[in-house]
N, C-alpha and C. Protein backbone atom coordinates (compact mmCIF):
# COMPACT_ATOMS: atom_id res chain seq x y z
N UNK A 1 23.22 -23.85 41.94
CA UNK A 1 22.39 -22.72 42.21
C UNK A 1 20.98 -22.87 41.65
N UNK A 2 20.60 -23.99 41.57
CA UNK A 2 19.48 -24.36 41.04
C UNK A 2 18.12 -23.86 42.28
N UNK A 3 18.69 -23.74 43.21
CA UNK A 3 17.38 -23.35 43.84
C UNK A 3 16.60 -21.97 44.00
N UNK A 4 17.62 -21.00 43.60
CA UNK A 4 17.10 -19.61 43.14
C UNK A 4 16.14 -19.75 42.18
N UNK A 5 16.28 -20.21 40.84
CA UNK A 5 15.19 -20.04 40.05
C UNK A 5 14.13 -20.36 40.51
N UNK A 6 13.99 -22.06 41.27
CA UNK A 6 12.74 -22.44 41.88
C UNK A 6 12.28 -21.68 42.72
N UNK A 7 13.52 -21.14 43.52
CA UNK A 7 12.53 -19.81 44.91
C UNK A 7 11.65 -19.08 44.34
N UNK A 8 12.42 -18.47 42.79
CA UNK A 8 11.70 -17.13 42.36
C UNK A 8 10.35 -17.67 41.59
N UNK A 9 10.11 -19.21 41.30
CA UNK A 9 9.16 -19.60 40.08
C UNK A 9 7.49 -20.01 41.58
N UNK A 10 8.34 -20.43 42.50
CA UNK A 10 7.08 -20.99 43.81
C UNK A 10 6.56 -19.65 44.16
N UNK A 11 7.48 -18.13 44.71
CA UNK A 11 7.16 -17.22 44.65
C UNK A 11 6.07 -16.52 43.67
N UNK A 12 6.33 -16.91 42.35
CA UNK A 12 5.54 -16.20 41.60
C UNK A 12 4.65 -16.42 41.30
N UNK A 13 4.23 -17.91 41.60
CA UNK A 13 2.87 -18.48 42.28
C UNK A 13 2.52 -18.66 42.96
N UNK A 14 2.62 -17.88 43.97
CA UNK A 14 2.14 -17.76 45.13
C UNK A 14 1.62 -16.09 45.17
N UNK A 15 1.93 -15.15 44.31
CA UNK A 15 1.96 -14.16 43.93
C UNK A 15 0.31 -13.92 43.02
N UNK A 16 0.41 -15.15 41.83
CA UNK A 16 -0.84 -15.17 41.05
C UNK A 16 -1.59 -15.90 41.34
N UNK A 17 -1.68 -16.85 43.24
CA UNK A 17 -2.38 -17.26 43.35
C UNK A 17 -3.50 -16.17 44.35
N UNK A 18 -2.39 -15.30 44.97
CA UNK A 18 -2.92 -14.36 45.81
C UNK A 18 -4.01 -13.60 44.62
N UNK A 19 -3.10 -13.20 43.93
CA UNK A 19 -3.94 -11.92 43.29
C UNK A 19 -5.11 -12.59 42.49
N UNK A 20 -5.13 -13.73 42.43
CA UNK A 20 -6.57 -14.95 41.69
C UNK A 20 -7.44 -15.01 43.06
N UNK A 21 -7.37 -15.12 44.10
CA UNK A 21 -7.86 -15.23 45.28
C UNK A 21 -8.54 -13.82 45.64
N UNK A 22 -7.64 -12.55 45.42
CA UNK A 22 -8.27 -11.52 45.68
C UNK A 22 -9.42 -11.39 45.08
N UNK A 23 -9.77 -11.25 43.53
CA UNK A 23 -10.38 -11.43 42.67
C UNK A 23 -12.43 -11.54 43.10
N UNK A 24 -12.01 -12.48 44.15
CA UNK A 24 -13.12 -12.57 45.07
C UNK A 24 -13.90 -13.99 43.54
N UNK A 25 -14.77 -14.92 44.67
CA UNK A 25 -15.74 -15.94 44.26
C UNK A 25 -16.56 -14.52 43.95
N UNK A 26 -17.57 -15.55 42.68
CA UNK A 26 -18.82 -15.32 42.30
C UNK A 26 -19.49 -15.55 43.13
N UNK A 27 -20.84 -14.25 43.48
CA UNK A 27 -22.14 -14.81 44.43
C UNK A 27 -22.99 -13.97 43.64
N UNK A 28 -24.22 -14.90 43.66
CA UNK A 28 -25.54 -14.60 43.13
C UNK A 28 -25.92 -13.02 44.04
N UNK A 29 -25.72 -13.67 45.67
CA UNK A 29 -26.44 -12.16 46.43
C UNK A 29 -25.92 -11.08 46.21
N UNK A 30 -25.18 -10.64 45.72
CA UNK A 30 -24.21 -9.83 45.33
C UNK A 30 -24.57 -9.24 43.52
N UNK A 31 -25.42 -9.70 42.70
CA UNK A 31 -25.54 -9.61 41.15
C UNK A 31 -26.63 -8.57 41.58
N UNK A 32 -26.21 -7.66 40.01
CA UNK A 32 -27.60 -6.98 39.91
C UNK A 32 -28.44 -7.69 39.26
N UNK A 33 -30.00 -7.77 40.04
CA UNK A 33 -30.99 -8.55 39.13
C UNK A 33 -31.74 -7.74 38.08
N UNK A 34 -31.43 -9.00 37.53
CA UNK A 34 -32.22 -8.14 35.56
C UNK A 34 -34.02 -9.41 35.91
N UNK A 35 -34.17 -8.33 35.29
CA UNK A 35 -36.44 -8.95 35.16
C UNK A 35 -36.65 -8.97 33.30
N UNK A 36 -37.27 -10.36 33.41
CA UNK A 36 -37.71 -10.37 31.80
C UNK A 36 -39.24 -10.86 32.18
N UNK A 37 -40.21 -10.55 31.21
CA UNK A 37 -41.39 -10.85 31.59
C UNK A 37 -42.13 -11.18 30.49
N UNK A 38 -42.71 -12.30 30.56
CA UNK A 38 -43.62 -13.30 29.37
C UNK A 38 -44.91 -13.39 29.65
N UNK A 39 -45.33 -13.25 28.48
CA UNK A 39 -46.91 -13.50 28.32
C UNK A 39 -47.26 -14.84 28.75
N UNK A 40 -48.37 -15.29 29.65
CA UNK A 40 -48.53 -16.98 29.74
C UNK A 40 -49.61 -17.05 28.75
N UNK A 41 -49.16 -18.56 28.11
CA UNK A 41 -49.69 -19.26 26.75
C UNK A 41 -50.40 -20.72 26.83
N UNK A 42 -50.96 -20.80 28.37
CA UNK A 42 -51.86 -21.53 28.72
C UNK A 42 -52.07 -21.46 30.19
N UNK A 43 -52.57 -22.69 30.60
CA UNK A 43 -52.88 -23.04 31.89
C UNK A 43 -51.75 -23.89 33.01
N UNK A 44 -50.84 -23.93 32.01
CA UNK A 44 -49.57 -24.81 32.47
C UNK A 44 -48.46 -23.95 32.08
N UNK A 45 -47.34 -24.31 32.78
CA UNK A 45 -45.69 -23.60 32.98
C UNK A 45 -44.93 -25.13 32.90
N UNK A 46 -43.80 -25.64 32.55
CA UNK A 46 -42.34 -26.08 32.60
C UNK A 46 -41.71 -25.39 32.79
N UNK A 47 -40.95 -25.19 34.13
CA UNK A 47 -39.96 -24.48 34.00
C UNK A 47 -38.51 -25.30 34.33
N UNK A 48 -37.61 -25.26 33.73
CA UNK A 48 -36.65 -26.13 33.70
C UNK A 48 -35.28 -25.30 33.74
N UNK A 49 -34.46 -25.45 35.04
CA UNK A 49 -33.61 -24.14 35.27
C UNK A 49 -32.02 -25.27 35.13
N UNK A 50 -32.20 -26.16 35.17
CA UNK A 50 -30.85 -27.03 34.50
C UNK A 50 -30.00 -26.94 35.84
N UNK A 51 -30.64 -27.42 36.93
CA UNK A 51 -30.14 -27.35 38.47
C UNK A 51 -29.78 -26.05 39.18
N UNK A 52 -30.19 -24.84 38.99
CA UNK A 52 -29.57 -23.37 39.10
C UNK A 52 -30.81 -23.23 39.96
N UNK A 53 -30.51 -22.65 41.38
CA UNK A 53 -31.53 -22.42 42.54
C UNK A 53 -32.85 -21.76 41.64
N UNK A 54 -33.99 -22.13 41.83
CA UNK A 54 -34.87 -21.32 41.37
C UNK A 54 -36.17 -21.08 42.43
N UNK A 55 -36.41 -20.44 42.77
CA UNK A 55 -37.90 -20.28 43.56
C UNK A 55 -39.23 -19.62 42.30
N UNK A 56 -40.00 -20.44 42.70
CA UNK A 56 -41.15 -20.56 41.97
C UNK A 56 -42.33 -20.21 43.19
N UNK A 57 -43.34 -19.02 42.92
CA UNK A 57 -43.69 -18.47 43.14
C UNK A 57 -45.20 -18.06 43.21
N UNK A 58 -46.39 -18.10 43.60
CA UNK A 58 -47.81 -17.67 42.80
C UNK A 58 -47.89 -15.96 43.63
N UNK A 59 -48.05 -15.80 42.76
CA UNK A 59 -48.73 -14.28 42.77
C UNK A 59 -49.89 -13.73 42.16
N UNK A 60 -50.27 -11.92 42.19
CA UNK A 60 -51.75 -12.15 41.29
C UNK A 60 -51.41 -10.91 40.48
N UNK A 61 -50.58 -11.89 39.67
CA UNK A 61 -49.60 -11.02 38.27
C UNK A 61 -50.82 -12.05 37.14
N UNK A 62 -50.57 -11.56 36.05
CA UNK A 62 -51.89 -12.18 35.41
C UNK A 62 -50.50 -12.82 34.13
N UNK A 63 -49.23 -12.44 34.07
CA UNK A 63 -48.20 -12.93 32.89
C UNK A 63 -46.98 -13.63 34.10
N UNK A 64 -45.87 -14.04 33.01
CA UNK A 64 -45.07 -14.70 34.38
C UNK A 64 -43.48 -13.61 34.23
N UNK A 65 -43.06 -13.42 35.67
CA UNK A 65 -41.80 -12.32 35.56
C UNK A 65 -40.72 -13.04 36.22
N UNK A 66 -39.47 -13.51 35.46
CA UNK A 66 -38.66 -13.94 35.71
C UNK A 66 -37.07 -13.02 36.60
N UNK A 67 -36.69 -13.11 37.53
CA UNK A 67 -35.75 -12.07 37.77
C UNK A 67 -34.39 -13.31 37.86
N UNK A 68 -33.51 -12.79 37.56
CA UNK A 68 -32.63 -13.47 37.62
C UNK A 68 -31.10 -12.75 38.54
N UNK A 69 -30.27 -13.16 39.02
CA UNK A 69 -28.98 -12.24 39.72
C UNK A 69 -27.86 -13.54 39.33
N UNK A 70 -27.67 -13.29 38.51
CA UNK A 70 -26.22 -13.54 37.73
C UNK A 70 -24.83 -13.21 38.13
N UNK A 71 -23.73 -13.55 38.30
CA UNK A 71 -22.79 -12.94 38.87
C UNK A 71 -21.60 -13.90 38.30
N UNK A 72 -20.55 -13.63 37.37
CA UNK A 72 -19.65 -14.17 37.04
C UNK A 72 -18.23 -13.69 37.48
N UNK A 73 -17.04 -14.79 37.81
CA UNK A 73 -16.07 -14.23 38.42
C UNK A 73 -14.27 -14.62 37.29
N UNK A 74 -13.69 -15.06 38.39
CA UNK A 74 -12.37 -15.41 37.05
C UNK A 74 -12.50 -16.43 36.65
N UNK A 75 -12.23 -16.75 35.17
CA UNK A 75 -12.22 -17.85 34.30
C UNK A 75 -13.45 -18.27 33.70
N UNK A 76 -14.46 -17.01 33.91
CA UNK A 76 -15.56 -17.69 33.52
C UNK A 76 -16.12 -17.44 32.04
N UNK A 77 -16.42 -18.10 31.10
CA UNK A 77 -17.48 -18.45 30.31
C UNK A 77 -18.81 -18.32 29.38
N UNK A 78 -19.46 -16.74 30.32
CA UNK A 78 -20.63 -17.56 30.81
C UNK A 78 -21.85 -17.81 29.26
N UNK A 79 -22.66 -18.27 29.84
CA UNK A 79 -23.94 -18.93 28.59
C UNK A 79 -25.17 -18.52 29.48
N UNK A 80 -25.93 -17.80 29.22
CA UNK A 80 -26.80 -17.00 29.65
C UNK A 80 -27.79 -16.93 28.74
N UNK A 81 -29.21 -17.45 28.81
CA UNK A 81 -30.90 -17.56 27.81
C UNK A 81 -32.02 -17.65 28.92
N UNK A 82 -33.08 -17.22 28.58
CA UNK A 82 -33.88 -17.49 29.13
C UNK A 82 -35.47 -16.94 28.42
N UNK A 83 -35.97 -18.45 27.94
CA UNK A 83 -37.08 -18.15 26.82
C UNK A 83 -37.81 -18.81 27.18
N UNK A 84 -39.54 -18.50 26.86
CA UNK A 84 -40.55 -19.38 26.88
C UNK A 84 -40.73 -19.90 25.67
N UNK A 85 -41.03 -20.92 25.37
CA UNK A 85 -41.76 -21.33 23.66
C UNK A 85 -42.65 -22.35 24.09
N UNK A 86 -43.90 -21.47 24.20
CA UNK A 86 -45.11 -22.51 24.29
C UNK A 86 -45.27 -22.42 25.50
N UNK A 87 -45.16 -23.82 26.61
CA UNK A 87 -45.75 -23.49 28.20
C UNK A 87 -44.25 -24.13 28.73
N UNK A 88 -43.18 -24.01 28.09
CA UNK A 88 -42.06 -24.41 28.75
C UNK A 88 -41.00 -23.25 28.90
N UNK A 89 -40.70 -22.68 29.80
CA UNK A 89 -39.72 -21.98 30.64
C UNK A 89 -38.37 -22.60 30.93
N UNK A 90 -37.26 -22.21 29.60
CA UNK A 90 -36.01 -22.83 30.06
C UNK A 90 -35.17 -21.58 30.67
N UNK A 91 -34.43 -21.78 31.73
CA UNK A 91 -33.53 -21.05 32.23
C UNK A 91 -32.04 -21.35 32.23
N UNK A 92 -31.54 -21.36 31.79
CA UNK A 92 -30.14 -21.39 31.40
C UNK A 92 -28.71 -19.68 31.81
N UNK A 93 -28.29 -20.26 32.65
CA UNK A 93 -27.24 -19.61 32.90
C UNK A 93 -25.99 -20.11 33.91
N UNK A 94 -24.80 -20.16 32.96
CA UNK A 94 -23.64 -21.17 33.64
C UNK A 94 -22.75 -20.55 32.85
N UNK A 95 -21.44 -21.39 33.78
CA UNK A 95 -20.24 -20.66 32.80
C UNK A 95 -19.14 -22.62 32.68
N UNK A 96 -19.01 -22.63 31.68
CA UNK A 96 -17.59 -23.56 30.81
C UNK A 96 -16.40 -23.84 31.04
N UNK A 97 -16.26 -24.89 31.23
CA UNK A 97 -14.56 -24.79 31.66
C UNK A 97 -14.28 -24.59 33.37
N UNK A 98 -13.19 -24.57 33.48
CA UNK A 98 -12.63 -23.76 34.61
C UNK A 98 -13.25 -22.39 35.17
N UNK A 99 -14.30 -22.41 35.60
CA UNK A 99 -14.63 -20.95 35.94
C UNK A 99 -15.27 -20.64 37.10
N UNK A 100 -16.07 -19.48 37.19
CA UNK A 100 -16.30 -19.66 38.42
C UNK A 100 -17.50 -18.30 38.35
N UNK A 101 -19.11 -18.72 38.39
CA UNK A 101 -20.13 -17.91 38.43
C UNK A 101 -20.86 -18.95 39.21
N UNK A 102 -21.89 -17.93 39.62
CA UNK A 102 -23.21 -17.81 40.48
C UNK A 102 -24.47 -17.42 40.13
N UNK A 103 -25.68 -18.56 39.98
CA UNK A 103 -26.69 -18.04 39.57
C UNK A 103 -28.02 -18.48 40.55
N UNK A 104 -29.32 -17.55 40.72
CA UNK A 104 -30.37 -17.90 41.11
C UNK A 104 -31.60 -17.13 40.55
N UNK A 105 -32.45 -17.54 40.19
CA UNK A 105 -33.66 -17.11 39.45
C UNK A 105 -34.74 -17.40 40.33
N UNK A 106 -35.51 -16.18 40.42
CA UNK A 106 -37.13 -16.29 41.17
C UNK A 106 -38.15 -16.19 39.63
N UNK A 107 -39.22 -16.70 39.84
CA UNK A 107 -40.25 -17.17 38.85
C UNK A 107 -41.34 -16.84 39.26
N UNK A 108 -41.96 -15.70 38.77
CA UNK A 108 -43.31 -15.24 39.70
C UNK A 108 -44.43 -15.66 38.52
N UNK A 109 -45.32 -16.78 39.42
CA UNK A 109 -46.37 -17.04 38.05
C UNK A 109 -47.62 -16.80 38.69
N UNK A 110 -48.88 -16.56 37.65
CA UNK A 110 -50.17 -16.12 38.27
C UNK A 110 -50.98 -17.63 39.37
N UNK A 111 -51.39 -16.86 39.91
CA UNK A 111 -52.39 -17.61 41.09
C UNK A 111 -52.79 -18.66 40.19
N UNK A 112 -53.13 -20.11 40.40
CA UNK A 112 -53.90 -20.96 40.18
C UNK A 112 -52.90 -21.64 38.90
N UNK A 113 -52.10 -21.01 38.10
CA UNK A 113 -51.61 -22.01 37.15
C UNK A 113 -51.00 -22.50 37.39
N UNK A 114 -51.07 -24.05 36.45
CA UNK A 114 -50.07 -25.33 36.83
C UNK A 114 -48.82 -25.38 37.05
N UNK A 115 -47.66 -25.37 37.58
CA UNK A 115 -46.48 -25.13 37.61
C UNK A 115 -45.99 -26.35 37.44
N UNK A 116 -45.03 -26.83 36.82
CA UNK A 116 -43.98 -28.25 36.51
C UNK A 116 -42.50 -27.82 36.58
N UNK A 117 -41.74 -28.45 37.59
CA UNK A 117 -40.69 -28.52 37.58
C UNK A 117 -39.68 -29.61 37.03
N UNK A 118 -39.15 -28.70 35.93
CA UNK A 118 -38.64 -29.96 35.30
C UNK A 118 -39.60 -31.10 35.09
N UNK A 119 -40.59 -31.08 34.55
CA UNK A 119 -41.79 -32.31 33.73
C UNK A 119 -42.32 -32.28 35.04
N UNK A 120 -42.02 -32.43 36.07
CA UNK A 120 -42.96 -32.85 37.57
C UNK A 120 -43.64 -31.77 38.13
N UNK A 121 -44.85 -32.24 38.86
CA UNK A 121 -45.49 -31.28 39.67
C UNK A 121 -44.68 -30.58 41.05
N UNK A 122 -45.05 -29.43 41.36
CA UNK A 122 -44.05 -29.40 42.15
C UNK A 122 -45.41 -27.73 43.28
N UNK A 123 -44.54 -27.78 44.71
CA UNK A 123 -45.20 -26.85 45.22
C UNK A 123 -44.51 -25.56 44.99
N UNK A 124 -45.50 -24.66 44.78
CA UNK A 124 -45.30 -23.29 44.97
C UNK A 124 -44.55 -22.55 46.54
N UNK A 125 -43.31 -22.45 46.42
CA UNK A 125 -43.52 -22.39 48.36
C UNK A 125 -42.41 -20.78 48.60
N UNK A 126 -42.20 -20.30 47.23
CA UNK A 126 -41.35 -19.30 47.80
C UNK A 126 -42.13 -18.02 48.22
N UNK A 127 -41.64 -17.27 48.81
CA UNK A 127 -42.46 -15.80 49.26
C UNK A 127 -43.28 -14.87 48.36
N UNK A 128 -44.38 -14.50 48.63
CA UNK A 128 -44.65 -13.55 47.59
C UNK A 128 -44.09 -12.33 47.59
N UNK A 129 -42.98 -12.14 48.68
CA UNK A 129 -42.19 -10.72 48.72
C UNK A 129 -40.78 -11.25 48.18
N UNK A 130 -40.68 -10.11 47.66
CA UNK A 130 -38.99 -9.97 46.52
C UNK A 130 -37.97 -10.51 47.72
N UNK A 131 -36.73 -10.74 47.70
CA UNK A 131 -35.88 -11.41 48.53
C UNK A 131 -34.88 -9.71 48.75
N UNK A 132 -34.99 -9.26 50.31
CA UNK A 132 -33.84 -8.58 50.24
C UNK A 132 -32.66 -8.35 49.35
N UNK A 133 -32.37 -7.05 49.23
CA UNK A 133 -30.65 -6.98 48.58
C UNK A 133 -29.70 -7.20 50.41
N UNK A 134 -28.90 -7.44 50.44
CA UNK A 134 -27.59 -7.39 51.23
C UNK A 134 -27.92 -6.54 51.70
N UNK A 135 -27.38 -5.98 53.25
CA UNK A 135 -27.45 -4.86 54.01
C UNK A 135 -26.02 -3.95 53.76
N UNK A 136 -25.24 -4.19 53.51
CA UNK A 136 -24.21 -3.47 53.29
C UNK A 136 -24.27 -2.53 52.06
N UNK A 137 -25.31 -3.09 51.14
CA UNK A 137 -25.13 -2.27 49.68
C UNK A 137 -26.11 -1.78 49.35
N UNK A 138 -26.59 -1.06 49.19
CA UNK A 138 -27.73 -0.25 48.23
C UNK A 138 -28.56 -1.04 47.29
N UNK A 139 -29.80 -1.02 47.54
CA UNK A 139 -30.69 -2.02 46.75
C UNK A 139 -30.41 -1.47 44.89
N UNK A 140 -30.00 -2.42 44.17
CA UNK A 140 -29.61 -2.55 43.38
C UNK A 140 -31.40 -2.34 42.46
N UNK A 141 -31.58 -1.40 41.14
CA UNK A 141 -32.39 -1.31 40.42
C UNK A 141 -32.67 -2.56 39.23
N UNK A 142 -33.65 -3.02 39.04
CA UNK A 142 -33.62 -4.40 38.38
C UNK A 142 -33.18 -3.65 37.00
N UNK A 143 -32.34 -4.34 36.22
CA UNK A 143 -32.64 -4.26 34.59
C UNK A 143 -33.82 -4.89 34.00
N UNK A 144 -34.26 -4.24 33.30
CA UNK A 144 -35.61 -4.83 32.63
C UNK A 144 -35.21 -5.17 31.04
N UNK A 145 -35.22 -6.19 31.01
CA UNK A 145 -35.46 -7.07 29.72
C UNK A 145 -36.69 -7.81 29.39
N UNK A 146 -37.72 -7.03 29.49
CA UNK A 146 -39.22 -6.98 29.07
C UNK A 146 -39.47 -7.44 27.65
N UNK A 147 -40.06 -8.71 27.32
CA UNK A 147 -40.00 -9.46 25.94
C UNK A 147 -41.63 -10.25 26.48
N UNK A 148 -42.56 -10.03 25.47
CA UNK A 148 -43.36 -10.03 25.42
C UNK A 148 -43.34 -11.95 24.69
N UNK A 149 -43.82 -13.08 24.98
CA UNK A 149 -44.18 -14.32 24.25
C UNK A 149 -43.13 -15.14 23.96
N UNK A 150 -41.90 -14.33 24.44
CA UNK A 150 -40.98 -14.73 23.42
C UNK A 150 -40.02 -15.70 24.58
């Protein structure tokens, strides 16, 4: 009678694979975006997002405003920073292990300053208009995490 237990053990993973599946993937389009915004501390930017989609931006903002839409799902982790020190812009947000998040950051910097991606020059080419929310959902209000240099 050995095969009852196995019926009931394949069953019951198939059970927590459903309900892991329901759970739904992480998506960025889907996060509420939070805005932090830095003073610029020269004529040059690094911004270094550690492979995480980023659009980089000129606008005629006179500081630089980072928005980010974060979205973490099961098993995740996550590690979430995002600081200037000096003219380098690190962006950091991921999750460890087995898990499963979604990240993309827009980078709005003033007209005419140098932008470096990751140490290299790089073009400015994303929109100067904010990126739609989803049509199904209600435009989501940014969180503001407003930090002045820091």
């Amino acid at each position: 009678m050995p095969a009852r237990p196995l019926a009931r053990t394949v069953a019951s993973l198939a059970v927590a694979a459903a309900a892991l599946a329901l759970t739904g993937c992480a998506t960025a389009k889907e996060a509420e975006p939070e805005v932090k915004t830095f003073a610029v501390a020269g004529d040059s930017l690094n911004v270094t997002s550690h492979g995480s989609p980023t659009d980089l931006v000129a606008t005629d903002r006179k500081d630089v405003q980072v928005t980010r839409w974060f979205d973490t799902g099961w098993g995740s982790d996550p590690e979430s920073s995002w600081e200037l020190k000096g003219d380098a812009l690190d962006l950091v947000a991921q999750c460890e292990g087995f898990a499963n998040c979604d990240v993309r950051f827009r980078v709005e910097v003033p007209k005419g300053l140098k932008v470096l991606r990751n140490g290299k020059p790089t073009d400015l080419k994303g929109s100067p208009k904010p990126p739609k929310p989803p049509k199904d959902t209600a435009a989501p209000q940014p969180r503001n995490s407003e930090t002045r240099g820091e």
